[in-house]
C-alpha atoms as a PDB file:
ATOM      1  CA  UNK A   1    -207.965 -76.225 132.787  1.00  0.00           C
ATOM      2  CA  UNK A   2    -210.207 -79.382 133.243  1.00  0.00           C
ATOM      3  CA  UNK A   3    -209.917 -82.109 130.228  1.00  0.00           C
ATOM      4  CA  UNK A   4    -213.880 -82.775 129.346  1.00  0.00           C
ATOM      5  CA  UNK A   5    -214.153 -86.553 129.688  1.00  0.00           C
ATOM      6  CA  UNK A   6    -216.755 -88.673 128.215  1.00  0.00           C
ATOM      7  CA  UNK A   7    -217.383 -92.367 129.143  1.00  0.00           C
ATOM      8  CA  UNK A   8    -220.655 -94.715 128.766  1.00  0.00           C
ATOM      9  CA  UNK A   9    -222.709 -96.410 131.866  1.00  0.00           C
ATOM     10  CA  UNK A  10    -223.438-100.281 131.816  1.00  0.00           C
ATOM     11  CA  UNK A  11    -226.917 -98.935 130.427  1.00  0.00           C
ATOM     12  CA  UNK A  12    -225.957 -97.301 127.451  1.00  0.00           C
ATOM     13  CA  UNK A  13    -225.696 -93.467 129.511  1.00  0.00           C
ATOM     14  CA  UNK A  14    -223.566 -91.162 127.927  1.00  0.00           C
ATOM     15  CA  UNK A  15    -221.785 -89.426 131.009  1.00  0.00           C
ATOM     16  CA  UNK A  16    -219.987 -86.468 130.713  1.00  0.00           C
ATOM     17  CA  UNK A  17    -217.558 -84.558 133.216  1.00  0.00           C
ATOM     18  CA  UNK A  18    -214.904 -82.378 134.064  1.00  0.00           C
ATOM     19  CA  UNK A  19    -211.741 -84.142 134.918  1.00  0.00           C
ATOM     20  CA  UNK A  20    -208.892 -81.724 136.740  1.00  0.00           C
ATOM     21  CA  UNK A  21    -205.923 -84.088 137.479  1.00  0.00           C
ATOM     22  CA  UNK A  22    -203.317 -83.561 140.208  1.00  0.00           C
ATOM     23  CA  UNK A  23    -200.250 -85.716 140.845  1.00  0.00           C
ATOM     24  CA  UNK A  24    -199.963 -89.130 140.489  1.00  0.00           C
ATOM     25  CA  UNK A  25    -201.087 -90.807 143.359  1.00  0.00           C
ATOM     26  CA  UNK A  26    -203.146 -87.878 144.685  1.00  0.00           C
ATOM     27  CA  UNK A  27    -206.217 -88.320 146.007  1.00  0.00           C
ATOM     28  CA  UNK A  28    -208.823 -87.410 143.612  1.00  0.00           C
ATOM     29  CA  UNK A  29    -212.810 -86.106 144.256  1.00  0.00           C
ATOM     30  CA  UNK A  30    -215.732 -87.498 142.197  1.00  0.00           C
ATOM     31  CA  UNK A  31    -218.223 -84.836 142.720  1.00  0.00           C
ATOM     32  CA  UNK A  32    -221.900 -85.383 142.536  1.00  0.00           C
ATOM     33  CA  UNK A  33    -224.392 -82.129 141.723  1.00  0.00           C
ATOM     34  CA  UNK A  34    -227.966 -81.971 143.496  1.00  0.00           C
ATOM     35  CA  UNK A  35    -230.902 -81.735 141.129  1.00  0.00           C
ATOM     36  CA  UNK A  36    -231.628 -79.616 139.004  1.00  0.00           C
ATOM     37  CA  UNK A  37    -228.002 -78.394 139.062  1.00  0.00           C
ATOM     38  CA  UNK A  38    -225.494 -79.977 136.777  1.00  0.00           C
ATOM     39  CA  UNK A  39    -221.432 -80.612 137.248  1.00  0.00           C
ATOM     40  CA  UNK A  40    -220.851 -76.392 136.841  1.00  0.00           C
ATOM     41  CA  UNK A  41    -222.088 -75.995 140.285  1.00  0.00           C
ATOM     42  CA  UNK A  42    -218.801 -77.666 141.593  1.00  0.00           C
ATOM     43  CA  UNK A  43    -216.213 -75.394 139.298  1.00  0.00           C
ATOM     44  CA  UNK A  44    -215.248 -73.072 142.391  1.00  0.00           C
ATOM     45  CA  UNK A  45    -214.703 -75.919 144.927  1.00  0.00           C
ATOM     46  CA  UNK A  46    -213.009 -78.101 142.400  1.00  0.00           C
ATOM     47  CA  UNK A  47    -210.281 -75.288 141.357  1.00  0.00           C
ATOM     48  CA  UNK A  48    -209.987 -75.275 145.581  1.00  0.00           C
ATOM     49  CA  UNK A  49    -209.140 -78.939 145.712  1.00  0.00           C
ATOM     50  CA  UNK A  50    -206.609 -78.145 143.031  1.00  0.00           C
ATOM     51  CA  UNK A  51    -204.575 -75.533 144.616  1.00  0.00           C
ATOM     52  CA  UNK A  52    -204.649 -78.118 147.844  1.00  0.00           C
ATOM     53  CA  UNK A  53    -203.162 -80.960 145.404  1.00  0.00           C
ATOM     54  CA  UNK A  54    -206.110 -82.905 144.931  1.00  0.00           C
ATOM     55  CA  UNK A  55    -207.930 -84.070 141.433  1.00  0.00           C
ATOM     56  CA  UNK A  56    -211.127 -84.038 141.031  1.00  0.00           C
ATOM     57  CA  UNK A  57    -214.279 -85.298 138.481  1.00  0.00           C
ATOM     58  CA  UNK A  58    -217.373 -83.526 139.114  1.00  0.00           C
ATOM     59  CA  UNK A  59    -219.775 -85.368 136.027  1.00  0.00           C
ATOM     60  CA  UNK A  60    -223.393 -84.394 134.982  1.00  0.00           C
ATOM     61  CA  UNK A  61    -225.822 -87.375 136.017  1.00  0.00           C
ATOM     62  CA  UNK A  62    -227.833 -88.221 133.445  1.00  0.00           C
ATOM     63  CA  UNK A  63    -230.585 -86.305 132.212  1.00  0.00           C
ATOM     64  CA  UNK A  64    -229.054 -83.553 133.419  1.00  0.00           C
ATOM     65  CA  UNK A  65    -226.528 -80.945 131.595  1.00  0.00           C
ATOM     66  CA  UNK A  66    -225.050 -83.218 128.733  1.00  0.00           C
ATOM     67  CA  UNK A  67    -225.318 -86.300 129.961  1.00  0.00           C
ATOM     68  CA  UNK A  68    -228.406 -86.909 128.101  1.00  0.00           C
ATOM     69  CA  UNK A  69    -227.641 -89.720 125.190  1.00  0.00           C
ATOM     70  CA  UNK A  70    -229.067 -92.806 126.127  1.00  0.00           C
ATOM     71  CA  UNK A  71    -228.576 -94.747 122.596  1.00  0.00           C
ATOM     72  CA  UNK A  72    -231.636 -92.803 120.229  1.00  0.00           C
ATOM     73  CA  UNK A  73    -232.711 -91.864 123.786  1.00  0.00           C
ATOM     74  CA  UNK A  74    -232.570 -88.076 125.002  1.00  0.00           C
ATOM     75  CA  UNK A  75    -233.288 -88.658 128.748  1.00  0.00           C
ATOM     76  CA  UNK A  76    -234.527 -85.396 131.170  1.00  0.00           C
ATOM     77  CA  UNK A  77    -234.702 -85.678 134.816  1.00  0.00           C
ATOM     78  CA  UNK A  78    -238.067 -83.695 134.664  1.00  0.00           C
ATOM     79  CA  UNK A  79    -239.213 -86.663 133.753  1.00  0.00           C
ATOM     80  CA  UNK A  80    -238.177 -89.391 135.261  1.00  0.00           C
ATOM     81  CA  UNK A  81    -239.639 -91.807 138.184  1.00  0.00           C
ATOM     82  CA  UNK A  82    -238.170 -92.963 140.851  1.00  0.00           C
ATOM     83  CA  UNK A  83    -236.493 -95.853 139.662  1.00  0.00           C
ATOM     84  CA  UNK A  84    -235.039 -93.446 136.654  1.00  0.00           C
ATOM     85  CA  UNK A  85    -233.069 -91.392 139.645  1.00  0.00           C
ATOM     86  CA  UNK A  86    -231.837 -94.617 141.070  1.00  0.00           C
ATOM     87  CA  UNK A  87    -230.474 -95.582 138.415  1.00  0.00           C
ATOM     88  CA  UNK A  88    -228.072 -92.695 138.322  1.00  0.00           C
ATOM     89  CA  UNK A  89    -226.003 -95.112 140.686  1.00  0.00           C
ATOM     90  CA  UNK A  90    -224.537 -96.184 137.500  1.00  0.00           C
ATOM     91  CA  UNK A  91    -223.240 -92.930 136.669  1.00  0.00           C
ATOM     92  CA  UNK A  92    -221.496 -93.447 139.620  1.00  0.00           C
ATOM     93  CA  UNK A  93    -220.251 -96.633 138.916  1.00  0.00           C
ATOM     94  CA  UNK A  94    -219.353 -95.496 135.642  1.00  0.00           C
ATOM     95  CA  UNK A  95    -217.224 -92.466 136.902  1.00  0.00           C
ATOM     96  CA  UNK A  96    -215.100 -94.457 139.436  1.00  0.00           C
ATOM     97  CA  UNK A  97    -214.476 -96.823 136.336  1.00  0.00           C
ATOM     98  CA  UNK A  98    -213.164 -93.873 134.364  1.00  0.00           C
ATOM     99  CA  UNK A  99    -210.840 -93.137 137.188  1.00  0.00           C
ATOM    100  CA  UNK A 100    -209.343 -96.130 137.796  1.00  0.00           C
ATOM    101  CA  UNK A 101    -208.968 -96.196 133.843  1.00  0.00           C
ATOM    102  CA  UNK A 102    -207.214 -92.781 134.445  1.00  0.00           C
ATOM    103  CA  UNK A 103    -204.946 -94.799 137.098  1.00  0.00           C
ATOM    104  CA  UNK A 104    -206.749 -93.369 140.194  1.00  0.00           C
ATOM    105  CA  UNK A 105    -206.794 -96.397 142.891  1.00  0.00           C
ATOM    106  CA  UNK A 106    -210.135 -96.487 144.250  1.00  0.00           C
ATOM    107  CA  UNK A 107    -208.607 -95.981 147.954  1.00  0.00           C
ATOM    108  CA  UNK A 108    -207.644 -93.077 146.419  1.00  0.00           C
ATOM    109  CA  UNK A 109    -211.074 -91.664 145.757  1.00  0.00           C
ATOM    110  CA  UNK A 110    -213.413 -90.243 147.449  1.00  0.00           C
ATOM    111  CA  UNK A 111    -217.180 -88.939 146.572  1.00  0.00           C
ATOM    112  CA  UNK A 112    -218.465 -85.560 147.559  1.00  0.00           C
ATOM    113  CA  UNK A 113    -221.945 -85.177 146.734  1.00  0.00           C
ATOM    114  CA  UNK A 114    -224.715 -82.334 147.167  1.00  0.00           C
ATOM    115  CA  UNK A 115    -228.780 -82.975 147.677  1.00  0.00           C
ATOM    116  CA  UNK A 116    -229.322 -86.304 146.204  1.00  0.00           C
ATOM    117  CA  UNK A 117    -225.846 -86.434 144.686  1.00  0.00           C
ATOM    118  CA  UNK A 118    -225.213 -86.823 148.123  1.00  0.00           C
ATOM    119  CA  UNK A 119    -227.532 -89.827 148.822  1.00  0.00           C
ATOM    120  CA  UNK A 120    -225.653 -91.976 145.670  1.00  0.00           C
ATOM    121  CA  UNK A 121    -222.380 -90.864 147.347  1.00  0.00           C
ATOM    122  CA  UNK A 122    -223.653 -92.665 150.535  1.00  0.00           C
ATOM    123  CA  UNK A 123    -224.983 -95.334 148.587  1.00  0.00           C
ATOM    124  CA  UNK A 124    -221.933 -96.208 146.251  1.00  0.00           C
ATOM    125  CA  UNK A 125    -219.946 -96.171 149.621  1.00  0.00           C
ATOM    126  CA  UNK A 126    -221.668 -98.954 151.167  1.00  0.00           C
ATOM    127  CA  UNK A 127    -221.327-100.966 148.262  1.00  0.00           C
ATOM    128  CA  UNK A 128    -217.446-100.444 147.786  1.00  0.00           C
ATOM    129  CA  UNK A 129    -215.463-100.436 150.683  1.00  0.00           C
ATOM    130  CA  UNK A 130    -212.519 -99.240 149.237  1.00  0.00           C
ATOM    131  CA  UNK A 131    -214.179 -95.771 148.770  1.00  0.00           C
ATOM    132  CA  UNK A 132    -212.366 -94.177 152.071  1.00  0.00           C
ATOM    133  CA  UNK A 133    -214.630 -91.374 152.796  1.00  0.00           C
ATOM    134  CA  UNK A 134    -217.382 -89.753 151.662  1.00  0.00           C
ATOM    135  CA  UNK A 135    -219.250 -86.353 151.825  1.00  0.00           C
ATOM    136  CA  UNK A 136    -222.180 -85.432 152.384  1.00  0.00           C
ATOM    137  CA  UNK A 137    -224.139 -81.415 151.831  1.00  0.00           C
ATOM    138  CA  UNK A 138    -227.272 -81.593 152.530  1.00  0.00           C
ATOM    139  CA  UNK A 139    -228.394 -85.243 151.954  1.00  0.00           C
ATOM    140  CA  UNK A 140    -232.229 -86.570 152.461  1.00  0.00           C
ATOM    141  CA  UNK A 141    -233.674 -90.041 154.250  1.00  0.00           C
ATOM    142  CA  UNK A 142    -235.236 -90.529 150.803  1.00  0.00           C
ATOM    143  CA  UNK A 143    -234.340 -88.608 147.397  1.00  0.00           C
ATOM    144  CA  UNK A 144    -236.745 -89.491 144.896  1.00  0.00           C
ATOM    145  CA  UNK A 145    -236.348 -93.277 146.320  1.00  0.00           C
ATOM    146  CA  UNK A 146    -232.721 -93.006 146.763  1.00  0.00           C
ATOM    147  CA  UNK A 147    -232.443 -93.557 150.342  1.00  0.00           C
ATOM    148  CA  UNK A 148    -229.999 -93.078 153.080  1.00  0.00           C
ATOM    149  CA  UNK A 149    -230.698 -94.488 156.791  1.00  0.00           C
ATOM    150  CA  UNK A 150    -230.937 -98.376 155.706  1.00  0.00           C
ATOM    151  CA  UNK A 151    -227.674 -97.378 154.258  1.00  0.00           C
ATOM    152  CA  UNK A 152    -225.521 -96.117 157.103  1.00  0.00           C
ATOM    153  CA  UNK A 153    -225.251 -99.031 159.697  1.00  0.00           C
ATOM    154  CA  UNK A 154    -223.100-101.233 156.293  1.00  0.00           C
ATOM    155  CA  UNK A 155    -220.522 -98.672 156.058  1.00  0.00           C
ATOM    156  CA  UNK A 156    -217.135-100.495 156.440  1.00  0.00           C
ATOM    157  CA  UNK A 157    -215.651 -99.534 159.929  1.00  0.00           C
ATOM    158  CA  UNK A 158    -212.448 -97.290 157.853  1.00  0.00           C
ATOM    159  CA  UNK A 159    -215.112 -95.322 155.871  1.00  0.00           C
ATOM    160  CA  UNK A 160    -215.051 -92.044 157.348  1.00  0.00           C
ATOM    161  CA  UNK A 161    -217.994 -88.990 156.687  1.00  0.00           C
ATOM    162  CA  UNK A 162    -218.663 -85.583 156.479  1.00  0.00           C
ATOM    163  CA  UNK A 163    -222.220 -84.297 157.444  1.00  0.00           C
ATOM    164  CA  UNK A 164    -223.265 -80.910 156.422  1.00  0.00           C
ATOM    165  CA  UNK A 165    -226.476 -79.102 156.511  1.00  0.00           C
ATOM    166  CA  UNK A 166    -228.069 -75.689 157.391  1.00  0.00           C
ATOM    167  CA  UNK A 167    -230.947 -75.242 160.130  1.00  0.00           C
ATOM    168  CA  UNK A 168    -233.236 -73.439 158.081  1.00  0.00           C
ATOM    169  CA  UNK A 169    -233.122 -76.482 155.000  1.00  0.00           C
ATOM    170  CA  UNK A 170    -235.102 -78.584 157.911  1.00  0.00           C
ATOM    171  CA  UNK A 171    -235.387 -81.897 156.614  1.00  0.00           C
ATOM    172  CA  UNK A 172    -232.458 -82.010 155.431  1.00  0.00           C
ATOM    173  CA  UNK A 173    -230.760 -80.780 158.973  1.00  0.00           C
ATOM    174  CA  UNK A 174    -232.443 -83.717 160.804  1.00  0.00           C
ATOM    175  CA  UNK A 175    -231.369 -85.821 158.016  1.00  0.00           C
ATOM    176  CA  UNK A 176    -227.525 -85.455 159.306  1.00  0.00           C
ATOM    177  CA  UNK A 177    -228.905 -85.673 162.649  1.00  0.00           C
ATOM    178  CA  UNK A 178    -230.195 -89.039 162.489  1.00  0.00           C
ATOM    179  CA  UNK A 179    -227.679 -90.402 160.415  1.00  0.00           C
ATOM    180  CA  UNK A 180    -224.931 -89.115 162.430  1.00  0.00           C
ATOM    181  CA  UNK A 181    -226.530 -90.850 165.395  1.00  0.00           C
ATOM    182  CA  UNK A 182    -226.529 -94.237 163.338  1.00  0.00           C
ATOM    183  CA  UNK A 183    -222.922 -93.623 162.308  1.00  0.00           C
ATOM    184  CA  UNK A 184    -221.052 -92.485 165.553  1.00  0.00           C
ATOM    185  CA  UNK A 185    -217.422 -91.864 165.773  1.00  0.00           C
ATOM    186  CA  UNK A 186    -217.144 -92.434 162.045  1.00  0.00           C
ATOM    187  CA  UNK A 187    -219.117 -89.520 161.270  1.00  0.00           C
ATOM    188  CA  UNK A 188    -218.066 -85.401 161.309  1.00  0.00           C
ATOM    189  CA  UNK A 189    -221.301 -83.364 161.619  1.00  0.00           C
ATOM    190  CA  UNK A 190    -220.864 -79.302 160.431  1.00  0.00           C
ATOM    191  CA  UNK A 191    -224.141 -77.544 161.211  1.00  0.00           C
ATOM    192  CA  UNK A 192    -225.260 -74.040 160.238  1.00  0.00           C
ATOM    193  CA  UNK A 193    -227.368 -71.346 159.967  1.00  0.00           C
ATOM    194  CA  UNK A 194    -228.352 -69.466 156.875  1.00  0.00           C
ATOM    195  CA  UNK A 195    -226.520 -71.334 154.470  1.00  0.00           C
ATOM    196  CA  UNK A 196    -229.342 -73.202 152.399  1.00  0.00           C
ATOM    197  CA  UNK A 197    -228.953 -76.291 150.268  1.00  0.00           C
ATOM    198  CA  UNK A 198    -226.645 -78.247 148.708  1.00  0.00           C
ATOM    199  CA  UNK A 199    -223.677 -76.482 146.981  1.00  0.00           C
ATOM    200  CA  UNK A 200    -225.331 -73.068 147.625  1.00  0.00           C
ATOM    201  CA  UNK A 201    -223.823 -73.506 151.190  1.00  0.00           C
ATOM    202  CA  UNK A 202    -220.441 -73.007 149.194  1.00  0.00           C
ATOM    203  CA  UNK A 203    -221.536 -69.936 147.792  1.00  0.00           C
ATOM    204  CA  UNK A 204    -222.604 -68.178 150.888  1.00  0.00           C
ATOM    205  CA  UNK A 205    -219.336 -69.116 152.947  1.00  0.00           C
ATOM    206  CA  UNK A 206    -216.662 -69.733 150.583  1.00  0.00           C
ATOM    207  CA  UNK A 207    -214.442 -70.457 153.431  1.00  0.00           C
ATOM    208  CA  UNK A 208    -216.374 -73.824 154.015  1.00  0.00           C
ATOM    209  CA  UNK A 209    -214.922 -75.636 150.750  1.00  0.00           C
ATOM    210  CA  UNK A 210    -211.393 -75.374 152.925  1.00  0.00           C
ATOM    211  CA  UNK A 211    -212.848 -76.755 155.753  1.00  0.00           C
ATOM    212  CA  UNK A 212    -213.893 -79.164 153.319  1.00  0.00           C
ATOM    213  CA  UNK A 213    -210.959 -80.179 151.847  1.00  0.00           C
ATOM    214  CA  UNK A 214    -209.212 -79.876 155.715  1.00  0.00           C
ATOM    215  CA  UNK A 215    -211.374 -82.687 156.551  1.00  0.00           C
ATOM    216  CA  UNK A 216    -210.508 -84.762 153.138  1.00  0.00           C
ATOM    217  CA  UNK A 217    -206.692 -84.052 154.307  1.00  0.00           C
ATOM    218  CA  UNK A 218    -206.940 -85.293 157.375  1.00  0.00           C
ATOM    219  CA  UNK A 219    -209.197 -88.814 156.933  1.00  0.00           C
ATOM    220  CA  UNK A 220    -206.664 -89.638 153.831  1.00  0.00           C
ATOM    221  CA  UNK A 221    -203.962 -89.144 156.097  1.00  0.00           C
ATOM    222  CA  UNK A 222    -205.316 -91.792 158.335  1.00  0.00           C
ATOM    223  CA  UNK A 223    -205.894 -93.864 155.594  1.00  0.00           C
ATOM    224  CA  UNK A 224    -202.025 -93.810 154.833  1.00  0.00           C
END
């Protein structure tokens, strides 16, 4: 049964998650929802990771599910601006902190995020090497300013990805297109058909969480 975990961003964010723990020195999954899901959406894929012997911490970003205490502040993504969503980077930030508090090395985590969850996976990647892969369902060239192509060409040369998107969610198909062109060898691009966006590609073929989590097996095995 997950522990629910609660931990505070450099800005005063109360962040709240899900925290299933595996073996010490497992790998473990921070999972990032799209909007305007919250850290639920990921229950099915996280109890997946599990059974393959992998943690996981799928958190609500804030203004979204409970993570909605900002001091006297009760924050909703409805409505924030721009800079509000990129400032969920610090949820990020935040959650990776927890881990290693937890005593999860950070070349031992990786970020799997959906929609724009997937965009501050990319993002948090670039800016900490260490991260060794990250992936990506159904990311965007821009999520409400959280942007990915500038992004791609600073990945460190041992940070592998995962692309994923479905044909019919169109921008964000020839999202993974160009990025995978900007990213080359380093990148692993699943496309399909019929699937939709996000974390609803998990619920209409189950089967792709463990291709998934194949994929997470065998870019950590590199990495050892």
């Amino acid at each position: 049964m997950a522990e629910t975990v609660r931990f505070i961003t450099a800005d005063g964010v109360e962040i709240v998650g899900d925290f299933l723990s595996a073996e010490p020195g497992a790998p473990v999954a921070l999972l990032l929802h799209m909007m305007p899901a919250d850290r639920t959406s990921w229950r099915p894929f996280a109890d997946r990771l599990l059974a393959a012997g992998y943690g996981s911490l799928a958190i609500d970003l804030r203004g979204h599910g409970e993570s909605v205490n900002q001091g006297n502040r009760t924050l909703n993504y409805k409505q924030f601006g721009d800079a509000e969503h990129r400032a969920s980077i610090r949820d990020v930030e935040a959650a990776t902190a927890f881990l290693q508090s937890r005593g999860v090395s950070p070349d031992r985590i990786v970020i799997i995020g959906a929609s724009i969850g997937a965009n501050l996976a990319l993002q948090y990647a670039r800016e900490y090497a260490a991260i060794p892969a990250v992936a990506l369902l159904s990311p965007g060239l821009d999520y409400r300013g959280v942007k990915t192509e500038p992004l791609v060409a600073t990945l460190s040369p041992g940070q592998g990805a995962l692309l994923l998107a479905s044909r019919e969610d169109e921008y964000s198909f020839e999202t993974i297109r160009t990025l995978a062109r900007a990213m080359g060898e380093r990148v692993t691009k699943m496309e399909f058909d019929g699937l939709g966006h996000g974390t609803t590609m998990f619920e209409r073929r189950p089967e792709l969480m463990d291709e998934v989590i194949e994929w997470l097996k065998n870019v950590m095995k590199h990495e050892t």
